[in-house]
N, C-alpha and C. Protein backbone atom coordinates (compact mmCIF):
# COMPACT_ATOMS: atom_id res chain seq x y z
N UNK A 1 0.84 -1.19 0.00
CA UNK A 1 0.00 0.00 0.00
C UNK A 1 0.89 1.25 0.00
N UNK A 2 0.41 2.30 -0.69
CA UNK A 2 1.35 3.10 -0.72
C UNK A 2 1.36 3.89 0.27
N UNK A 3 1.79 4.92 1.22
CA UNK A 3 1.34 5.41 1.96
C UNK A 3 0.79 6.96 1.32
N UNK A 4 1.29 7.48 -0.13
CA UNK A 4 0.51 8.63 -0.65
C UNK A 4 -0.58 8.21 -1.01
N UNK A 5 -1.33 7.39 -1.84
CA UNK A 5 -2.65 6.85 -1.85
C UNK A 5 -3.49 7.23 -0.28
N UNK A 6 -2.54 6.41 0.65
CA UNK A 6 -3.63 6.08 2.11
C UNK A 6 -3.71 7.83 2.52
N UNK A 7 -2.95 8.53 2.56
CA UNK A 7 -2.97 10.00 3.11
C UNK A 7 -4.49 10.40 2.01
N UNK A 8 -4.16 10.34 0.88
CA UNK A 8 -5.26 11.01 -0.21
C UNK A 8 -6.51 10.68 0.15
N UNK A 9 -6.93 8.91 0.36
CA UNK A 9 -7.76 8.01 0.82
C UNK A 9 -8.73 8.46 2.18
N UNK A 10 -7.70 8.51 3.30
CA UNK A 10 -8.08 9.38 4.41
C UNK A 10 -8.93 10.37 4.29
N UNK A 11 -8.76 11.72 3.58
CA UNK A 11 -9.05 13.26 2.97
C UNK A 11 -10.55 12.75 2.95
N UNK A 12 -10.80 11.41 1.72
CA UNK A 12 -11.84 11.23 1.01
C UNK A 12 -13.42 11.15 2.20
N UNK A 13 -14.73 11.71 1.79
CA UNK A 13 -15.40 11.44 2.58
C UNK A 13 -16.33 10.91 1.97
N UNK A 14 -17.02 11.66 0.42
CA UNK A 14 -18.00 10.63 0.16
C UNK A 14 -17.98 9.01 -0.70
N UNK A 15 -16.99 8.86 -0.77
CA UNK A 15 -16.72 7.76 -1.41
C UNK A 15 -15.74 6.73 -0.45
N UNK A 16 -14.89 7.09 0.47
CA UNK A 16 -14.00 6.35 1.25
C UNK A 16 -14.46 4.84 1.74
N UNK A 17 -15.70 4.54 1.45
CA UNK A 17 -15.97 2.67 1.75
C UNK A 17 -15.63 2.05 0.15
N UNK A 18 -15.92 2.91 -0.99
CA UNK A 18 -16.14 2.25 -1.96
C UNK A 18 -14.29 2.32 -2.36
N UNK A 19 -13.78 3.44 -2.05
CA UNK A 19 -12.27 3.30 -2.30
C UNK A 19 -11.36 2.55 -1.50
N UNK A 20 -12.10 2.31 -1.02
CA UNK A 20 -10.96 1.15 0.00
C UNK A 20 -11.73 -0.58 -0.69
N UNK A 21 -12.70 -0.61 -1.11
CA UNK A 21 -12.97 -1.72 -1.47
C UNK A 21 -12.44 -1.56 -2.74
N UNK A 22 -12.52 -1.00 -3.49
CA UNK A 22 -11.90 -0.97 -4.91
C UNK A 22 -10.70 -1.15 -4.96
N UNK A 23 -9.75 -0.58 -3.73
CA UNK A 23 -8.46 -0.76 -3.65
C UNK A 23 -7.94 -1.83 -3.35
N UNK A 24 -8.69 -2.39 -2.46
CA UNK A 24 -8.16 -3.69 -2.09
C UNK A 24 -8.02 -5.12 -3.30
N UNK A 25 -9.27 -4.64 -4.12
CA UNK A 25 -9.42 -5.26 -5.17
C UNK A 25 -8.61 -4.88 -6.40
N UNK A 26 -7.94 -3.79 -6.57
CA UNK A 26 -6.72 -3.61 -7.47
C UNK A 26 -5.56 -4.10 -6.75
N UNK A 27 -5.38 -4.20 -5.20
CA UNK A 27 -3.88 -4.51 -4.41
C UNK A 27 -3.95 -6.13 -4.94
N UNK A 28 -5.34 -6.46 -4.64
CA UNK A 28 -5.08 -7.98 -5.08
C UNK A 28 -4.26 -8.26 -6.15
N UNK A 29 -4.78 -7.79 -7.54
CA UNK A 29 -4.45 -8.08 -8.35
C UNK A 29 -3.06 -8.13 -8.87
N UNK A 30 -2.12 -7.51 -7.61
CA UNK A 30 -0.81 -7.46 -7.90
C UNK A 30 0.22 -6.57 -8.31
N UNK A 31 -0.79 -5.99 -9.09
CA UNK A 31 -0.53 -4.71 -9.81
C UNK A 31 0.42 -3.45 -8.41
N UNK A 32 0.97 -2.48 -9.32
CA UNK A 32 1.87 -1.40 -8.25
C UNK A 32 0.83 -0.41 -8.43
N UNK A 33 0.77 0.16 -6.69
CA UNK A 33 0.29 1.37 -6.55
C UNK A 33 0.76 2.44 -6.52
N UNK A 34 0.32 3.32 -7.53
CA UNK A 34 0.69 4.64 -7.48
C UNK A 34 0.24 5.78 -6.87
N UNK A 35 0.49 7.39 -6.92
CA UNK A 35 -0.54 7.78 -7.05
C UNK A 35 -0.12 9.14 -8.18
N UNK A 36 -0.78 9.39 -8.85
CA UNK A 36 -1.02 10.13 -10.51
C UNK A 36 -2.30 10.88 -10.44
N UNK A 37 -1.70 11.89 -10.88
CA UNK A 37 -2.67 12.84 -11.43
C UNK A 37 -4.24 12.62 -9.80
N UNK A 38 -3.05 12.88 -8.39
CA UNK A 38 -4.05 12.86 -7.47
C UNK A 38 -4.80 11.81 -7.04
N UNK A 39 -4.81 10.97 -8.14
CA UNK A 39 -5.53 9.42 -7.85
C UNK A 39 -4.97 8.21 -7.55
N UNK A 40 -5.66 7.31 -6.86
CA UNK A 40 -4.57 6.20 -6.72
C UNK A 40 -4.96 5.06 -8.04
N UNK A 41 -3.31 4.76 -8.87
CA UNK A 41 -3.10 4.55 -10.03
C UNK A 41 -2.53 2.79 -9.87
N UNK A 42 -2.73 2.05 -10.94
CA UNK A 42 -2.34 1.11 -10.70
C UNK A 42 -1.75 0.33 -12.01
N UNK A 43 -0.11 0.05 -11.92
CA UNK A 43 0.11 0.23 -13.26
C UNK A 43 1.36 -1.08 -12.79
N UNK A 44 1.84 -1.68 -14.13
CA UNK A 44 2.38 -2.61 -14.44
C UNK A 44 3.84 -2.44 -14.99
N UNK A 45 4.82 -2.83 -14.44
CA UNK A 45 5.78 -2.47 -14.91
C UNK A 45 5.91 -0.43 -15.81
N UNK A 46 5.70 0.14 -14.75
CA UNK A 46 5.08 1.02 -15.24
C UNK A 46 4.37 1.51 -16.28
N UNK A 47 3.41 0.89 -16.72
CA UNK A 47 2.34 0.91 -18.08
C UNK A 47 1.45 0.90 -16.95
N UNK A 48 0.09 2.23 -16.73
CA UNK A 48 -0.77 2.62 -16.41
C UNK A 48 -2.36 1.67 -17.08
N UNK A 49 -2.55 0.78 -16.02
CA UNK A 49 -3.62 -0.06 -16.35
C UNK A 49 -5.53 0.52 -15.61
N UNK A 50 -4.86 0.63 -14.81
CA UNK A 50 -6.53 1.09 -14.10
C UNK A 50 -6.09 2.13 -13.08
N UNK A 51 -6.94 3.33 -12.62
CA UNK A 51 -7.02 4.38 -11.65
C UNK A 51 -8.24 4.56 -11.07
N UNK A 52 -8.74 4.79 -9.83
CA UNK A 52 -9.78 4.66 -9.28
C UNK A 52 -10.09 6.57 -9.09
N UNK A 53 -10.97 7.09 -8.88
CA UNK A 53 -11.23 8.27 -9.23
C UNK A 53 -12.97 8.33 -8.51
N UNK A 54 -13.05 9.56 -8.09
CA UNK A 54 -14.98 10.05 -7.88
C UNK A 54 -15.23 11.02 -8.33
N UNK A 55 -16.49 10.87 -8.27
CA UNK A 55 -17.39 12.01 -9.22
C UNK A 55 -18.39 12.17 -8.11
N UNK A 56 -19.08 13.75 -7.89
CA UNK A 56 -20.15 13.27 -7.82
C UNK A 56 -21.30 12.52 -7.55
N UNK A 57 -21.74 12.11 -8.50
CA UNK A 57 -22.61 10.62 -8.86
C UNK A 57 -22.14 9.36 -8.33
N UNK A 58 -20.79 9.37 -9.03
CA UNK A 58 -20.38 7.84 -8.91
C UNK A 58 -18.75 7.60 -8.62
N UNK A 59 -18.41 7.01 -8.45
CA UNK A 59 -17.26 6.71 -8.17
C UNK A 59 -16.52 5.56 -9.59
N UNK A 60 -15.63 5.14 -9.45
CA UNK A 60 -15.40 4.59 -10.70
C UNK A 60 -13.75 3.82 -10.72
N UNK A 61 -13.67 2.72 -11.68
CA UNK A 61 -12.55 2.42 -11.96
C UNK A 61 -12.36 2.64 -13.39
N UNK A 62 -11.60 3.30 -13.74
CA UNK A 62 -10.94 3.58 -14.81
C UNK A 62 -9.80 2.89 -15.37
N UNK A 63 -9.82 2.29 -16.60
CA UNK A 63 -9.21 1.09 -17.46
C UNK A 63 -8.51 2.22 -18.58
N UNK A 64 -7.43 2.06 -18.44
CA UNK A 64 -6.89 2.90 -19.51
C UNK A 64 -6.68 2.62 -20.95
N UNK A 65 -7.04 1.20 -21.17
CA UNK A 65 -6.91 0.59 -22.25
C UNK A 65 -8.35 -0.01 -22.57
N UNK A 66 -9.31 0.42 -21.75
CA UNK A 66 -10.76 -0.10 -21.74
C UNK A 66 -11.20 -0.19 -23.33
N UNK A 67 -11.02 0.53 -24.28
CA UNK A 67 -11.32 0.15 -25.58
C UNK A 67 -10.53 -1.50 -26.04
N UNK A 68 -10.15 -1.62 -25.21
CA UNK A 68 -9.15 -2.94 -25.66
C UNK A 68 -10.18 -4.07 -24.76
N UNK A 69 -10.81 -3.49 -24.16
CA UNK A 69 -11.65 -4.92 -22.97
C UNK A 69 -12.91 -5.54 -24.36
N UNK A 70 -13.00 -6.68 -23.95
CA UNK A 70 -14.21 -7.45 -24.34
C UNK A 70 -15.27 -6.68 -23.61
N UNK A 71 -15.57 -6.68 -22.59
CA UNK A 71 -16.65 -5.94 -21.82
C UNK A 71 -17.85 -7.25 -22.31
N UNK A 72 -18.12 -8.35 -21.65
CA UNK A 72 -18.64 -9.07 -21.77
C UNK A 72 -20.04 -8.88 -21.06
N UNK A 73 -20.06 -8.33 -19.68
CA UNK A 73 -20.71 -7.76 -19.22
C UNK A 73 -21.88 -6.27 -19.62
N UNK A 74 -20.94 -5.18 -20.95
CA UNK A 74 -21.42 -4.51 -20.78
C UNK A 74 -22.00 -3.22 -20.28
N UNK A 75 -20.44 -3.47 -19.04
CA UNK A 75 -20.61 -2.57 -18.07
C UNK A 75 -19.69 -1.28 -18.51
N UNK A 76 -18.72 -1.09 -19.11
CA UNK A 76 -17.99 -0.10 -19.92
C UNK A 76 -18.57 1.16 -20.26
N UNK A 77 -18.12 2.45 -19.34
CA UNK A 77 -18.34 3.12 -20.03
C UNK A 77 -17.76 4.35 -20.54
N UNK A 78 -17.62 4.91 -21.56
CA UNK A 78 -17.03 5.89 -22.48
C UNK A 78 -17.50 7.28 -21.72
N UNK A 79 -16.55 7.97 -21.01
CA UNK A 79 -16.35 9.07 -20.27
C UNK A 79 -17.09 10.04 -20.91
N UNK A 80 -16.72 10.56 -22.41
CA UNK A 80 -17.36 11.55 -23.11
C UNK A 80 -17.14 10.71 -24.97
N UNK A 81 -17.62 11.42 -25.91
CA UNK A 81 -17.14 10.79 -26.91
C UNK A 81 -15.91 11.41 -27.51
N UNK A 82 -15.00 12.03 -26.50
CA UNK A 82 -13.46 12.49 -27.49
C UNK A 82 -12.63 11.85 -26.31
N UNK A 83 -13.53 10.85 -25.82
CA UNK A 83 -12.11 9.71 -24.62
C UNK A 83 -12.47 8.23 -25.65
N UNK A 84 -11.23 8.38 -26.01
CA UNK A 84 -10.54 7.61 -27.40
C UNK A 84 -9.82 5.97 -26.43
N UNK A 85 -9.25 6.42 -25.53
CA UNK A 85 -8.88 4.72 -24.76
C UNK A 85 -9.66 4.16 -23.41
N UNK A 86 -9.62 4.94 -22.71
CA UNK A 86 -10.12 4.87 -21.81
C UNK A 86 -11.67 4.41 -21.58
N UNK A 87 -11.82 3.72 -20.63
CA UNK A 87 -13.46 3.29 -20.83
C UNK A 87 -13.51 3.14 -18.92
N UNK A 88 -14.59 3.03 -17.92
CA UNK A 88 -14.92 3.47 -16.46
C UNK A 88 -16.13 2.11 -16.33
N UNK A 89 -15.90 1.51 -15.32
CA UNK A 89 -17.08 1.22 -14.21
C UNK A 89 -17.30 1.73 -13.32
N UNK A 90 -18.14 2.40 -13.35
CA UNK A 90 -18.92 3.01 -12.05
C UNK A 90 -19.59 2.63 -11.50
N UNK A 91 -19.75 2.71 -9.97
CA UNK A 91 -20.21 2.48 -8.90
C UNK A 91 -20.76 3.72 -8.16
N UNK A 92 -22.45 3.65 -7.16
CA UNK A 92 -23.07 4.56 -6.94
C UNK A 92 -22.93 4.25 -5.21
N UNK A 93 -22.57 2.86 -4.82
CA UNK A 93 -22.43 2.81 -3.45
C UNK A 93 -21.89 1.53 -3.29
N UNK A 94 -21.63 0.86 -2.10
CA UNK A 94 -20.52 0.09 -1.73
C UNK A 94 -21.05 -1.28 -2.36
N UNK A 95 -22.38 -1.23 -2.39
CA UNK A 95 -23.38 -2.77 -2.40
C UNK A 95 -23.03 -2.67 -3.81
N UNK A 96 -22.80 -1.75 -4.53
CA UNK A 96 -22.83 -1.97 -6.12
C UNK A 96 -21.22 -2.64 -6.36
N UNK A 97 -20.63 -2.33 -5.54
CA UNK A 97 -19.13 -3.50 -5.74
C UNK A 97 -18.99 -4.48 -5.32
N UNK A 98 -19.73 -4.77 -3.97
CA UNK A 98 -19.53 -6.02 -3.43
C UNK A 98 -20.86 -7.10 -4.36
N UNK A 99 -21.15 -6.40 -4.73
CA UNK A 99 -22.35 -7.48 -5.34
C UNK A 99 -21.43 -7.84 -7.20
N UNK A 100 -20.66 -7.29 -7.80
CA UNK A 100 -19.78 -7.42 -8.57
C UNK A 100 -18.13 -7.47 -8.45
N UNK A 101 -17.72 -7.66 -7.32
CA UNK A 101 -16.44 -8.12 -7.45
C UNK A 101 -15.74 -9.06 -8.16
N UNK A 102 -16.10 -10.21 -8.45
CA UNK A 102 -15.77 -11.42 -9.35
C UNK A 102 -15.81 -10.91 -10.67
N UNK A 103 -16.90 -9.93 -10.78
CA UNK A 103 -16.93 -9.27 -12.34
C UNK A 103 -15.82 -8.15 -12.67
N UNK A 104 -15.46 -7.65 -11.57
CA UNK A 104 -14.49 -5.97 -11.42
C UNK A 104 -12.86 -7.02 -11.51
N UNK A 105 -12.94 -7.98 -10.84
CA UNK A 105 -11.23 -9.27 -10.35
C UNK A 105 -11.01 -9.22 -12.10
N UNK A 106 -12.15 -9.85 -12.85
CA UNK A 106 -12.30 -10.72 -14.22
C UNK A 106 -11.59 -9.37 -15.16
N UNK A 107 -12.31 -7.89 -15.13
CA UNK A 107 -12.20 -6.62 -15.83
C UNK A 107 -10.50 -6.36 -15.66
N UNK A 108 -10.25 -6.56 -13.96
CA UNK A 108 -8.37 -5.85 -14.27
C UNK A 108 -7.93 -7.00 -14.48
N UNK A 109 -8.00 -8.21 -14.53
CA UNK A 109 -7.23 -9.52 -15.29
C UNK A 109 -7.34 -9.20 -16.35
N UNK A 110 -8.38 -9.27 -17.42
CA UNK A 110 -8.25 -8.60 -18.53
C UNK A 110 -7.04 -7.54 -18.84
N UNK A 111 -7.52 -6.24 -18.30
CA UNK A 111 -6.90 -5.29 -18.17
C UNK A 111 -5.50 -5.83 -18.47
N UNK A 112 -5.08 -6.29 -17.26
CA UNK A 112 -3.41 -6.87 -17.25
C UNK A 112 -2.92 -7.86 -18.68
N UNK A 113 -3.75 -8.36 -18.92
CA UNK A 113 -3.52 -9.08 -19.81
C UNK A 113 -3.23 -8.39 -21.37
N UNK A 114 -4.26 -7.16 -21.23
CA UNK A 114 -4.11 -6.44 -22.60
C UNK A 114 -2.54 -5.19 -22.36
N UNK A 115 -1.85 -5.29 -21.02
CA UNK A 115 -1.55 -4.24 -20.91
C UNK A 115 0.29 -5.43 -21.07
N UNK A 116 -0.06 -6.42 -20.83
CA UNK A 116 1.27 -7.59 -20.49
C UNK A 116 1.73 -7.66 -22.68
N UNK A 117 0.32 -7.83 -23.04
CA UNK A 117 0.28 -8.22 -24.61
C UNK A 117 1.09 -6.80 -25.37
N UNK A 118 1.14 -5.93 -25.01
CA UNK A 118 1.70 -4.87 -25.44
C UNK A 118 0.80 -4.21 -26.55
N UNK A 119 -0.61 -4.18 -26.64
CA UNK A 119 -1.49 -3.75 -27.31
C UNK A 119 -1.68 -2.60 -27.15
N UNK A 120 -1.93 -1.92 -28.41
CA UNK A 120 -2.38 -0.33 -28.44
C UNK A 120 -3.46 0.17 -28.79
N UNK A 121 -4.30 0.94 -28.26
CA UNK A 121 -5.41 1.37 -28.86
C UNK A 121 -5.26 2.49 -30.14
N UNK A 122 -5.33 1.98 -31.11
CA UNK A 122 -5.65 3.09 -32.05
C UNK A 122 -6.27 4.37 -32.19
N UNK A 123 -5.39 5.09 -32.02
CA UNK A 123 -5.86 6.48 -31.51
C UNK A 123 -6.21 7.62 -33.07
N UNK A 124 -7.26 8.30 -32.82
CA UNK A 124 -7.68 8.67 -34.34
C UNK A 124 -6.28 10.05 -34.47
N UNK A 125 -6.20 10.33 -35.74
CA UNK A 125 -5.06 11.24 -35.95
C UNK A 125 -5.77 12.39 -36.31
N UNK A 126 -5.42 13.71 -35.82
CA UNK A 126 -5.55 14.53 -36.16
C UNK A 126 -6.62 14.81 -37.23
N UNK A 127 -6.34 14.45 -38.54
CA UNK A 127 -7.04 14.78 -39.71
C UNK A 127 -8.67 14.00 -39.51
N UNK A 128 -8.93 13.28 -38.75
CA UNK A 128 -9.92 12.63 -38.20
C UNK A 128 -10.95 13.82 -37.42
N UNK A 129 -10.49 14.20 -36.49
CA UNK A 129 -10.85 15.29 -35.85
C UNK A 129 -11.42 16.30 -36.73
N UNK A 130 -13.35 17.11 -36.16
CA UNK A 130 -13.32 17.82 -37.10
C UNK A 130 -12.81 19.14 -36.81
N UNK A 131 -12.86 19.97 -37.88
CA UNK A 131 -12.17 21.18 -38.10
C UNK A 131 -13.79 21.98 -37.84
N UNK A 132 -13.20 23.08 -36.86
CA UNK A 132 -14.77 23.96 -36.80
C UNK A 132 -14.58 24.99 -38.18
N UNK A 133 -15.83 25.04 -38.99
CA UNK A 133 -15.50 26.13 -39.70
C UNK A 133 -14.99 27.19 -39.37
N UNK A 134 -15.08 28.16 -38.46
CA UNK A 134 -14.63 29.32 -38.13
C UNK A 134 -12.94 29.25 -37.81
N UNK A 135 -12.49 28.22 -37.52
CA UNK A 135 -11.13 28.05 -37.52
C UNK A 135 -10.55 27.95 -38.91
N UNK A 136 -11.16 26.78 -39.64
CA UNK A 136 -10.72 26.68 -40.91
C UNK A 136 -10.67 28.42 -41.92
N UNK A 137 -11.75 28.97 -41.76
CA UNK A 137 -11.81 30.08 -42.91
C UNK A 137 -10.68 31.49 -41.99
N UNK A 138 -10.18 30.92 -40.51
CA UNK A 138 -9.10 31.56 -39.95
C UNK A 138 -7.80 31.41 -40.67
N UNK A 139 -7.59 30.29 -40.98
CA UNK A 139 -6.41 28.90 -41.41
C UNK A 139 -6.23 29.72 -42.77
N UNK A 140 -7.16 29.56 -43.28
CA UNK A 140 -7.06 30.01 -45.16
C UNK A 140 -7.00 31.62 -45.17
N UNK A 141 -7.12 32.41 -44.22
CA UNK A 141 -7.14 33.81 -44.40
C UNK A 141 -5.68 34.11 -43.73
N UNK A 142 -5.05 33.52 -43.10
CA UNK A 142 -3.71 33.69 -42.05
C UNK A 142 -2.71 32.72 -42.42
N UNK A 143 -2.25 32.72 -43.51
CA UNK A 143 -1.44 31.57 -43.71
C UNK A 143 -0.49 31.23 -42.55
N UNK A 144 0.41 32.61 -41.87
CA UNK A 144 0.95 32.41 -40.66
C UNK A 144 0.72 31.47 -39.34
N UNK A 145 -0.98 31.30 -39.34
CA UNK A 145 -1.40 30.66 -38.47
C UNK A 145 -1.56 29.53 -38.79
N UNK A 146 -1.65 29.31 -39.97
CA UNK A 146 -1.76 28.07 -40.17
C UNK A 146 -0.60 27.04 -40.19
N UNK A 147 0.56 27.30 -40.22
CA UNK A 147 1.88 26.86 -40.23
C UNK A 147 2.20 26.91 -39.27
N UNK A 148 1.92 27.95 -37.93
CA UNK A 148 1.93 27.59 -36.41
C UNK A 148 1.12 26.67 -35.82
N UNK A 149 0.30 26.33 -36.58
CA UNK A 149 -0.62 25.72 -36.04
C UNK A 149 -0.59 23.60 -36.65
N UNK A 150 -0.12 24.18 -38.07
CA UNK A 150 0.60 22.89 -38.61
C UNK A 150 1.67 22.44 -37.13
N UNK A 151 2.41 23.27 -37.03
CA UNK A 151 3.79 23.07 -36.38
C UNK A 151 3.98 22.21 -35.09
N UNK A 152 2.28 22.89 -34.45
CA UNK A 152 2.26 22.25 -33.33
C UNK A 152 2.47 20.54 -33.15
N UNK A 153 2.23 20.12 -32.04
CA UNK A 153 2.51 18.07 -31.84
C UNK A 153 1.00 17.92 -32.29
N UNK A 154 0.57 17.05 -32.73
CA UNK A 154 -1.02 16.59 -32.88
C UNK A 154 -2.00 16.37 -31.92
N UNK A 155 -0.55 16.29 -30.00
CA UNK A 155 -1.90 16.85 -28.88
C UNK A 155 -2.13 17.74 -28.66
N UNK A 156 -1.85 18.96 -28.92
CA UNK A 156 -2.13 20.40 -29.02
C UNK A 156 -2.82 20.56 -30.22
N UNK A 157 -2.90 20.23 -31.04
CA UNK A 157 -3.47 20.65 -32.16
C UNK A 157 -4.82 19.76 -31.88
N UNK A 158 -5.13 18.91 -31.90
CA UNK A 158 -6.53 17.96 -31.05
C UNK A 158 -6.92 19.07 -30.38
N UNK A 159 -6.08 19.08 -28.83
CA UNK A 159 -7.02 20.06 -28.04
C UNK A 159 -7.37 21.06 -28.20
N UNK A 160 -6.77 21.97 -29.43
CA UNK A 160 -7.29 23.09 -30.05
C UNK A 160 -8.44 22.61 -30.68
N UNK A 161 -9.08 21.87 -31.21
CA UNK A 161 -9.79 21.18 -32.28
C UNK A 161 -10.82 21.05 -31.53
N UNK A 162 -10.85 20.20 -30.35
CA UNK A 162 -12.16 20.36 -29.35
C UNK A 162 -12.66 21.56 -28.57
N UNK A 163 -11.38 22.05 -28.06
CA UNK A 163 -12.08 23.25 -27.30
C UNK A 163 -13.02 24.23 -28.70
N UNK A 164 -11.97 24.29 -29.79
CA UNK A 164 -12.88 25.35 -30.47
C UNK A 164 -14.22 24.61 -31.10
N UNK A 165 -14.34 23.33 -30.99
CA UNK A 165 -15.27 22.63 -31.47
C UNK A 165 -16.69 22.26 -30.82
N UNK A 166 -16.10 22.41 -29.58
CA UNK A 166 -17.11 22.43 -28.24
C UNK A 166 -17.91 23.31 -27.92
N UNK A 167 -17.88 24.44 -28.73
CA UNK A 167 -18.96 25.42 -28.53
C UNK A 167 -20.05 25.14 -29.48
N UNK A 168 -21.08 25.68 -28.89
CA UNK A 168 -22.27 25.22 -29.61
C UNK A 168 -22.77 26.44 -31.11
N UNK A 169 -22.46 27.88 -30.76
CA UNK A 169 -22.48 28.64 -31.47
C UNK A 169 -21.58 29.33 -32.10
N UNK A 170 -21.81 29.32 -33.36
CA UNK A 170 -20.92 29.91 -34.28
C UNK A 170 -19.74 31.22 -33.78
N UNK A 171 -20.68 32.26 -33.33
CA UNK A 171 -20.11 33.40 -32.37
C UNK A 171 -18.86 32.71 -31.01
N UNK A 172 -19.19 31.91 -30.60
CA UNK A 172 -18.16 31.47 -29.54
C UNK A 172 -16.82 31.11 -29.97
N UNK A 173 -17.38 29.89 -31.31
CA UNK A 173 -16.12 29.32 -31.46
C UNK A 173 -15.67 30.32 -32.02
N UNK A 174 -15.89 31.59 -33.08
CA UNK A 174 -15.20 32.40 -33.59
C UNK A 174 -13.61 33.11 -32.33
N UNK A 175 -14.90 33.18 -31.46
CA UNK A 175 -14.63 34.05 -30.33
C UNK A 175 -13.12 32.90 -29.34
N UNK A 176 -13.48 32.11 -29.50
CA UNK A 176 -12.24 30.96 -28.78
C UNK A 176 -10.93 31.00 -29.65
N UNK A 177 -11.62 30.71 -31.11
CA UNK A 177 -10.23 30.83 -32.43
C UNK A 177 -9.45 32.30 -32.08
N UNK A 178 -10.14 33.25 -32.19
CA UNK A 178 -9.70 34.64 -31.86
C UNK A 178 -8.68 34.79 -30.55
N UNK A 179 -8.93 34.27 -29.32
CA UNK A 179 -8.45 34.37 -28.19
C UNK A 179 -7.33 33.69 -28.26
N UNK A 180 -7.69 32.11 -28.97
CA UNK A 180 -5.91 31.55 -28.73
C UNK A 180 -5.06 31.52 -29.86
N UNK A 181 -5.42 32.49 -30.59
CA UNK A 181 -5.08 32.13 -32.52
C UNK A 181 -3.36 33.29 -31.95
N UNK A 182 -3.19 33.83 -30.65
CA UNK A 182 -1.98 34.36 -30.27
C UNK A 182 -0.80 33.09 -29.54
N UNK A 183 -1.63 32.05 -28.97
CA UNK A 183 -0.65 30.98 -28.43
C UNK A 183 -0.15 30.39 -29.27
N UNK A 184 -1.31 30.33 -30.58
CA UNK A 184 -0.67 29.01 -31.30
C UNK A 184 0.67 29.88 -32.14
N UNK A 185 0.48 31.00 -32.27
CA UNK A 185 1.82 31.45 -32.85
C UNK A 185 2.68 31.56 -32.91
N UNK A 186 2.42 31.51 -30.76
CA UNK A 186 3.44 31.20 -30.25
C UNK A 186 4.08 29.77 -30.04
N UNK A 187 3.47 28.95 -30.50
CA UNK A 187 3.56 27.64 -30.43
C UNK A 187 3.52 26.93 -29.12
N UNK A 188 2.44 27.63 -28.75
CA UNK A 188 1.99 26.78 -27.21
C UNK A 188 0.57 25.97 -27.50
N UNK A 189 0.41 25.42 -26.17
CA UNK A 189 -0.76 24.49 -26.72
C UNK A 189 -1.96 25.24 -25.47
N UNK A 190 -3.18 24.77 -25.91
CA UNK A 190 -4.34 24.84 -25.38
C UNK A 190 -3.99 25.82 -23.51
N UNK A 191 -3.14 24.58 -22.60
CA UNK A 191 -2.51 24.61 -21.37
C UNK A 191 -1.46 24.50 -21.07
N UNK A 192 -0.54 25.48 -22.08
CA UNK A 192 0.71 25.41 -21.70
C UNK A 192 0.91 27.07 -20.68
């Protein structure tokens, strides 16, 4: 057990029965505990297999390679539709794990198994991603920007792609392209 997990664990109040059962059920599995990005992480020869995490609503184990699970069950689910590997079981209270544990043991065996196989999830590229109009008729009027914006790595250039894509009205996304159409020149990304 790690002891940064158990300090984080402690903190926790509305979820702390279901994270200690979840945990115990990733310690089983053998797997090393981390803790990442605040959460306690559980990864394999350091390759990041499952992280336990709350919301809210629900609490959850997170499969980082979950597009790679059979999901025989069904229980899988896709965070938003621009989470490309990752796939979550969630849980709403403690009875919802203990009444599926044998099913959650079966999910990180899997897990391990896809993560031991050295399998990759196919991640869509860039040109996949759509382009909001108001960026594009930016692109073709600024050639400058567009070659900063070529320049960038393809995860900055993605997360430019959603944020400006994520608005619902024309006026916004204009208004988002406008605001960071100075980073990308600079050749920073979204959160740099």
């Amino acid at each position: 057990m790690n002891p940064l997990v158990s300090k984080v664990h402690e903190k926790e109040n509305r979820w702390s029965a279901e994270f200690a059962a979840l945990r115990q059920l990733c310690l089983e599995s053998g797997l090393n505990e981390e803790l990442k990005w605040g959460q306690a992480c559980y990864d394999l020869d350091g390759g990041n297999v499952v992280l336990i995490h709350g919301f809210k609503d629900y609490c959850a184990l997170l499969f980082m390679k979950g597009a790679l699970l059979k999901d025989p069950k069904g229980i899988l689910v896709q965070q938003t539709k621009n989470v490309q590997a990752a796939r979550q079981i969630r849980f709403a209270a403690i009875v919802d794990i203990n009444k599926q544990k044998a099913i959650v043991k079966a999910y990180i065996s899997e897990a391990i198994a896809v993560e031991k196989s050295g399998a990759k999830v196919a991640m869509k590229s860039v040109e996949q991603f759509d382009m909001p109009e108001e960026f594009l008729k930016r692109l073709d009027d600024d050639p400058r920007l567009a070659e900063a914006f070529h320049a960038l790595t393809p995860g900055r250039q993605k997360g430019y792609l959603l944020h400006f894509g994520g608005a619902k009205q024309s006026a916004t996304r204009a208004a988002r392209v406008a605001k960071h159409a100075p980073r990308i020149l600079k050749g920073l990304g979204l959160d740099d």
